[in-house]
Protein backbone atom coordinates (compact mmCIF):
# COMPACT_ATOMS: atom_id res chain seq x y z
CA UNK A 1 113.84 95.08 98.00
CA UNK A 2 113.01 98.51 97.23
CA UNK A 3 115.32 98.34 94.21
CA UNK A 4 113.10 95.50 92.46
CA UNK A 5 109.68 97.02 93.56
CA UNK A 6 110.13 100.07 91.85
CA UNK A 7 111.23 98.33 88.42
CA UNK A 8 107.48 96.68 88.70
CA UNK A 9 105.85 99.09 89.70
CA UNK A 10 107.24 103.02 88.93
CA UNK A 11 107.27 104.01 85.07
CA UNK A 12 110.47 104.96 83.52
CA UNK A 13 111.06 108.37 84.40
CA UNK A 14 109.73 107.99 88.05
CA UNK A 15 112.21 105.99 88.36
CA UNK A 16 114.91 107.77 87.17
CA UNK A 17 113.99 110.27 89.36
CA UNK A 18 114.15 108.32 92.05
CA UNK A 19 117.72 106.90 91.40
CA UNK A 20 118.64 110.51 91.35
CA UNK A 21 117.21 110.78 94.54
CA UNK A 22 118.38 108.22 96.34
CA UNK A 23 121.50 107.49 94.44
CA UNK A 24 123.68 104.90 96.29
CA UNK A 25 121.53 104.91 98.91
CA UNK A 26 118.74 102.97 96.91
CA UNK A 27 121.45 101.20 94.46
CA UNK A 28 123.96 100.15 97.05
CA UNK A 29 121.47 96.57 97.24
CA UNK A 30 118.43 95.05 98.72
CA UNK A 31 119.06 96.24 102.09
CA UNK A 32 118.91 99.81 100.99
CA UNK A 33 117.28 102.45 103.37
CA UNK A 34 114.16 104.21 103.03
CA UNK A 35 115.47 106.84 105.82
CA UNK A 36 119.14 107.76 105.95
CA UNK A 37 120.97 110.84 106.91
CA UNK A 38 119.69 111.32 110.06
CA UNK A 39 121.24 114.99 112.07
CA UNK A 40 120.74 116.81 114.98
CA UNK A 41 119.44 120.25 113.78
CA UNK A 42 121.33 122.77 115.42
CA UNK A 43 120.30 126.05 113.55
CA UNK A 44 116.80 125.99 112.75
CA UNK A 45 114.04 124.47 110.35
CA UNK A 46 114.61 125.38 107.01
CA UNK A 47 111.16 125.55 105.47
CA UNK A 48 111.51 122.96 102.52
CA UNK A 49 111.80 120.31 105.43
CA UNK A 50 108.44 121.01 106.60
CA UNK A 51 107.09 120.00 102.96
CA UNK A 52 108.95 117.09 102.28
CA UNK A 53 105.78 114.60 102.76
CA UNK A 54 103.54 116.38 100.14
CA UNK A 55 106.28 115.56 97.33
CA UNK A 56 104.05 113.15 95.36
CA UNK A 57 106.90 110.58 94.36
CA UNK A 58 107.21 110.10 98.14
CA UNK A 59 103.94 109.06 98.22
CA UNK A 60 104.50 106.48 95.05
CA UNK A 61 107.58 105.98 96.89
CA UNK A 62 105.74 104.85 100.63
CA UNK A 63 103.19 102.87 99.04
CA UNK A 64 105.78 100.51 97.08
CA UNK A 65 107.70 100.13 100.19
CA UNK A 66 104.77 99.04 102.21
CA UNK A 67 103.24 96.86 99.74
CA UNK A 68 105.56 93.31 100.80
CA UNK A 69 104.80 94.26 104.28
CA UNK A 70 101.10 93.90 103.55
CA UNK A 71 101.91 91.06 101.87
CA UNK A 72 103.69 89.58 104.47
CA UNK A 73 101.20 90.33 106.61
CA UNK A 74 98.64 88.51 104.62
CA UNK A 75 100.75 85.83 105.05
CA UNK A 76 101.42 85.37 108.51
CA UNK A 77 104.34 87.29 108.93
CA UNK A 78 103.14 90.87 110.49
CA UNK A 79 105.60 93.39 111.05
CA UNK A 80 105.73 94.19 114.65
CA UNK A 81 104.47 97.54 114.57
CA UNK A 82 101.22 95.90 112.53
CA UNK A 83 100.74 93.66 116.05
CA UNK A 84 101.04 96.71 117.97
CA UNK A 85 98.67 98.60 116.89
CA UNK A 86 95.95 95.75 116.62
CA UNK A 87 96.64 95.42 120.24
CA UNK A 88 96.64 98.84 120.57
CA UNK A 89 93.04 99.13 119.56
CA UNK A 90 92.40 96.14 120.82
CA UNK A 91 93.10 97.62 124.39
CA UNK A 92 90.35 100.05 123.86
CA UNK A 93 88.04 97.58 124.09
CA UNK A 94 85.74 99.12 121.69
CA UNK A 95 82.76 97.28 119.76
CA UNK A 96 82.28 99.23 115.85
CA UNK A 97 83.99 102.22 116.61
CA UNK A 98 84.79 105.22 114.27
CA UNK A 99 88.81 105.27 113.80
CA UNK A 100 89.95 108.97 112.43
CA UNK A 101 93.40 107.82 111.51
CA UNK A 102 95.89 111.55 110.91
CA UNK A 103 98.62 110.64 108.99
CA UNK A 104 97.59 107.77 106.91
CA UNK A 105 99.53 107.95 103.82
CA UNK A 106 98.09 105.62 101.54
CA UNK A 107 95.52 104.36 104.53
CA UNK A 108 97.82 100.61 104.76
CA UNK A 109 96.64 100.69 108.16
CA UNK A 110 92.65 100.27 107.92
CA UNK A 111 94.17 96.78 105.79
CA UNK A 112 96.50 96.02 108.67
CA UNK A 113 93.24 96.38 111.31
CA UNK A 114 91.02 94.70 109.15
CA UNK A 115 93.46 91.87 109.11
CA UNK A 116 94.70 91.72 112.29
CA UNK A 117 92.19 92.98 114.65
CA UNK A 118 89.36 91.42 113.14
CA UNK A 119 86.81 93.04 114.49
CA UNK A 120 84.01 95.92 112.83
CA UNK A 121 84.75 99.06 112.34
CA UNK A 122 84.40 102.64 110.44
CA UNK A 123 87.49 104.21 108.92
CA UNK A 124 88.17 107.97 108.06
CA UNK A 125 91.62 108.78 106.86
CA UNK A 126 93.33 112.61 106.80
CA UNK A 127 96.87 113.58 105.68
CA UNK A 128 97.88 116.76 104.76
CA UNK A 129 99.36 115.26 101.83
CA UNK A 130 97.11 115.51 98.30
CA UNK A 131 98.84 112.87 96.80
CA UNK A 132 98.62 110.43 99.55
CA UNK A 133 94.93 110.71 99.75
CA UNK A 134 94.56 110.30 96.24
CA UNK A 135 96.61 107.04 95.90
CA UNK A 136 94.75 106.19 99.16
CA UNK A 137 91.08 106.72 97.59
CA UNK A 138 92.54 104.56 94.48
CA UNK A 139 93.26 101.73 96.79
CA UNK A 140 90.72 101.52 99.18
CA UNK A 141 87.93 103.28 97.11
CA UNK A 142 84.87 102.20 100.07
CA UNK A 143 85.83 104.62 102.61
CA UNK A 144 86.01 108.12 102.92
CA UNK A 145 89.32 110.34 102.91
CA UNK A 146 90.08 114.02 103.98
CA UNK A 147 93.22 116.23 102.81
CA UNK A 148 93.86 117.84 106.19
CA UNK A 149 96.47 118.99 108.40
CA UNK A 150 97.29 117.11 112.00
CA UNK A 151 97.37 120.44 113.61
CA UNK A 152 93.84 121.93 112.52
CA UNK A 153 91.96 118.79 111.55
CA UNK A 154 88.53 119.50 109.37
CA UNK A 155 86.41 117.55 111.84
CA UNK A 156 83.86 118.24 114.64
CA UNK A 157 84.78 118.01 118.21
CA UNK A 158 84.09 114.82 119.46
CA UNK A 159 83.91 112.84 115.74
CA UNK A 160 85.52 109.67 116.36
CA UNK A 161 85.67 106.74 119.11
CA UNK A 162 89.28 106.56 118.66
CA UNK A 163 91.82 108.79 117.08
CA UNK A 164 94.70 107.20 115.79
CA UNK A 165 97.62 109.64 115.37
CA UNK A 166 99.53 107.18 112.58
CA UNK A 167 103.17 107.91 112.54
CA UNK A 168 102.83 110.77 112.09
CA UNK A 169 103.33 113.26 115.34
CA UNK A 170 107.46 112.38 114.92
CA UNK A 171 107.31 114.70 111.94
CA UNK A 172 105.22 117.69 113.27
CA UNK A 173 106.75 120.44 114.27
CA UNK A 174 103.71 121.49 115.72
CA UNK A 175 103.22 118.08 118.01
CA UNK A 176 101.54 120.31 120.77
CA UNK A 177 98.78 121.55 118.69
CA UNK A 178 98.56 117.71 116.97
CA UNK A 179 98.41 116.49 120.91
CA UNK A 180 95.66 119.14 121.20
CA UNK A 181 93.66 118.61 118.40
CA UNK A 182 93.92 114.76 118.64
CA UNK A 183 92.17 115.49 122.58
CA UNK A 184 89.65 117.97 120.83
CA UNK A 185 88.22 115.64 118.01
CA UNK A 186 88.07 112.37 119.61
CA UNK A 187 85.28 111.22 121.86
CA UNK A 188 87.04 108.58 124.13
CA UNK A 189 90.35 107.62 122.83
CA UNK A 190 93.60 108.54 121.50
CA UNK A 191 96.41 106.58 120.53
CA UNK A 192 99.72 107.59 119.25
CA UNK A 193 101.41 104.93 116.88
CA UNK A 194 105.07 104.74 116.13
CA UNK A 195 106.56 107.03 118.84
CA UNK A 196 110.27 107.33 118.62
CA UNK A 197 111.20 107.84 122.24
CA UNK A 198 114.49 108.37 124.59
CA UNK A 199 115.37 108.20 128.37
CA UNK A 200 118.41 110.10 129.15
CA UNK A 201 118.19 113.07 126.20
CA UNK A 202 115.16 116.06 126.00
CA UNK A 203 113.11 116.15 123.31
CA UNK A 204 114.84 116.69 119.68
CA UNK A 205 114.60 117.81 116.37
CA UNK A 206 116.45 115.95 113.60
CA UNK A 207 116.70 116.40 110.09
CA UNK A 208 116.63 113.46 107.89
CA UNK A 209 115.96 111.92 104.16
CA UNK A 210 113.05 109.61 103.91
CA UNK A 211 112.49 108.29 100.24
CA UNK A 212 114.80 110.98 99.42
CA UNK A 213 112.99 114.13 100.23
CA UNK A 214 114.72 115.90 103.55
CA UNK A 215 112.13 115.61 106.42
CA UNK A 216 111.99 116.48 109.76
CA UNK A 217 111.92 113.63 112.84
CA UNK A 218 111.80 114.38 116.37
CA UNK A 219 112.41 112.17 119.22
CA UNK A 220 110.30 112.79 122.67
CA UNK A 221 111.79 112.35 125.83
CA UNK A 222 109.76 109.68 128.29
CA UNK A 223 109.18 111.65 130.69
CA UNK A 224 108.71 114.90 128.62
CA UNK A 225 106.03 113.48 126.12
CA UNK A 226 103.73 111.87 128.97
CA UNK A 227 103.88 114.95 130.74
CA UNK A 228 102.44 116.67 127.27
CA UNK A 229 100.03 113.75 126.82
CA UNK A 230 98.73 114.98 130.89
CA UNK A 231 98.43 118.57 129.93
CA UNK A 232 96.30 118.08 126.92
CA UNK A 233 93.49 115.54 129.31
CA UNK A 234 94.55 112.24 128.29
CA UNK A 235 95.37 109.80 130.56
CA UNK A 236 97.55 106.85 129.66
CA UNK A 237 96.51 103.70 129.85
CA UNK A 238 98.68 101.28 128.08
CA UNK A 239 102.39 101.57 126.20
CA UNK A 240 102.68 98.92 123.28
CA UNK A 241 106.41 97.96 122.42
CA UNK A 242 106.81 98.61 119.11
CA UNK A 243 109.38 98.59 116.20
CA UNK A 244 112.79 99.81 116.51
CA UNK A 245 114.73 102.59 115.67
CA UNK A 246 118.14 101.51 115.35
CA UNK A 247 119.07 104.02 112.36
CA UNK A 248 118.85 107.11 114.73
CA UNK A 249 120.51 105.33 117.89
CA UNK A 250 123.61 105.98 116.63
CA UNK A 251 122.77 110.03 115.91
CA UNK A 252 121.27 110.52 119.35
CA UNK A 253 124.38 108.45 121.24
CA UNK A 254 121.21 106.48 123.16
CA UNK A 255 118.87 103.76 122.01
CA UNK A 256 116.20 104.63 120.82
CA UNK A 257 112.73 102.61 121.20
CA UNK A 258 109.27 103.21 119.51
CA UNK A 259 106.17 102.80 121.41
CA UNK A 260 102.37 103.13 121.12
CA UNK A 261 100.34 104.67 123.32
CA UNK A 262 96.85 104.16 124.36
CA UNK A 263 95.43 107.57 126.18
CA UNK A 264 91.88 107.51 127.30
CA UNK A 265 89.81 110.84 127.20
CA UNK A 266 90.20 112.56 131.03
C-alpha cells in the first residue's frame, strides 16, 4: 500500500530516497512496514535518534501513509485507534472545548474528531517538527498551528479544556516533563493516545526505524505509568482499548497492548 501511494504522490527523487531508505523493507510488497527493526537499547541514546521525527521526508512519508486511513474512515471503515479516541473525548463529556493536540504530525486527528465525534470544537496543533506543521497548515489551512516541543510547550497554564498528548509520549525521552507539562497547560483534561503498554516488564527504551529514520519507542509498564500519571495530579478516569502492537511483542518477549487514557485534572 505504501509502495503505490508514494508513486502518486512523492516526486521522483523523494522517492528514490525513500527506496534507499527503506529498501526491502518498503519493496518486499503491499504489506510492507512503516516501523521495523525494533531493539532493546542496552547502551544509551545516541543523539541522531532523538531527531529522527524532524527529518522532513518522514513527514511526506506519515502523511501518505495516513491518507487511506482517512479515507477509510470517510467511508465507514475507522481504524480502531480513530474510535478510541472519539470515545476518548467523548468520555470527557465536554460541550466546544479547546483541544491542544502535542504531537500532531500533519493534524489527521482534528479530521478523525470532526468525523467521528461529531460534535464542536476548537483545535490547536504543536509538534516539534517544522515540517509537520507546515504540511499540517497546507492541509487544514482554518486552524492555527505551533512548532513546539512536548516537553516545554509555548502555551499558558491552563490554555486548553483538553490536552491531547497524540502518539506522541512513546517517543519522548523526556515523558516525565511531557506528563508534567501536559498537567500544567490543560485546564480539566488530559488524555494520552496510543500508549504502548506491558504487564510483567518495567518501563523500556527501544530503538527502532519508522519510515526509515531510526527513532526511539518506549514501552510503560501498567503499573509504572499510572503511578507517573498520580504524581503529576491527574487522576484516571477511563482506559480506551486501542490498536495493537504486535511488531514489538516479539522484541519485548510479552504482548504488548496500546491504550488511551482519559486523566481528569486533580
Amino acid at each position: 500500500m505504501l509502495q503505490s501511494v508514494a508513486r502518486k504522490v512523492l516526486p521522483t527523487g523523494m522517492r528514490r530516497a525513500l527506496k534507499r531508505w527503506f529498501g526491502q523493507y518498503l519493496y518486499a510488497g503491499s504489506n510492507a512496514p512503516t516501523s521495523y527493526g525494533c531493539e532493546i537499547l542496552q547502551d544509551g541514546v545516541h543523539p541522531e535518534l532523538l531527531c529522527g521525527w524532524q527529518d522532513p521526508l518522514v513527514a511526506e512519508l506519515q502523511e501518505a501513509a495516513f491518507a487511506p486511513l482517512l479515507r477509510q474512515m470517510h467511508e465507514g471503515r475507522p481504524r480502531e485507534d480513530f474510535v478510541a479516541l472519539a470515545e476518548a473525548v467523548r468520555l470527557t463529556g465536554e460541550a466546544d472545548p479547546l483541544i491542544v493536540e502535542v504531537g500532531c504530525g500533519s493534524a489527521w486527528n482534528s479530521e478523525v474528531l470532526a468525523s467521528l465525534w461529531d460534535r464542536p470544537f476548537r483545535y490547536i496543533g504543536v509538534d516539534y517538527s517544522p515540517a509537520m506543521i507546515a504540511l499540517a497548515k497546507r492541509r487544514y489551512s482554518g486552524q492555527p498551528f505551533v512548532v513546539g516541543d512536548a516537553t516545554a510547550l509555548p502555551l499558558r497554564d491552563g490554555t486548553c479544556d483538553i490536552l491531547l498528548s497524540g502518539t506522541v509520549l512513546m517517543h519522548l525521552l523526556g515523558y516525565r516533563t511531557a506528563i508534567q507539562e501536559s498537567r500544567r497547560v490543560a485546564r480539566k483534561w488530559c488524555i494520552f493516545h496510543t500508549v504502548p503498554i506491558v504487564t510483567k516488564r518495567s518501563t523500556t527504551i527501544l530503538k527502532k526505524f519508522a519510515y526509515g529514520r531510526a527513532v526511539v519507542e518506549i514501552v510503560f509498564n501498567a503499573d509504572e505509568f499510572r503511578t507517573l500519571l498520580d504524581e503529576h495530579g491527574l487522576r484516571l478516569r477511563e482506559v480506551v482499548k486501542n490498536i495493537p502492537h504486535e511488531y514489538l511483542s516479539e522484541v519485548m518477549c510479552e504482548t504488548i497492548t496500546a491504550q488511551t487514557y482519559v486523566c481528569r485534572i486533580a
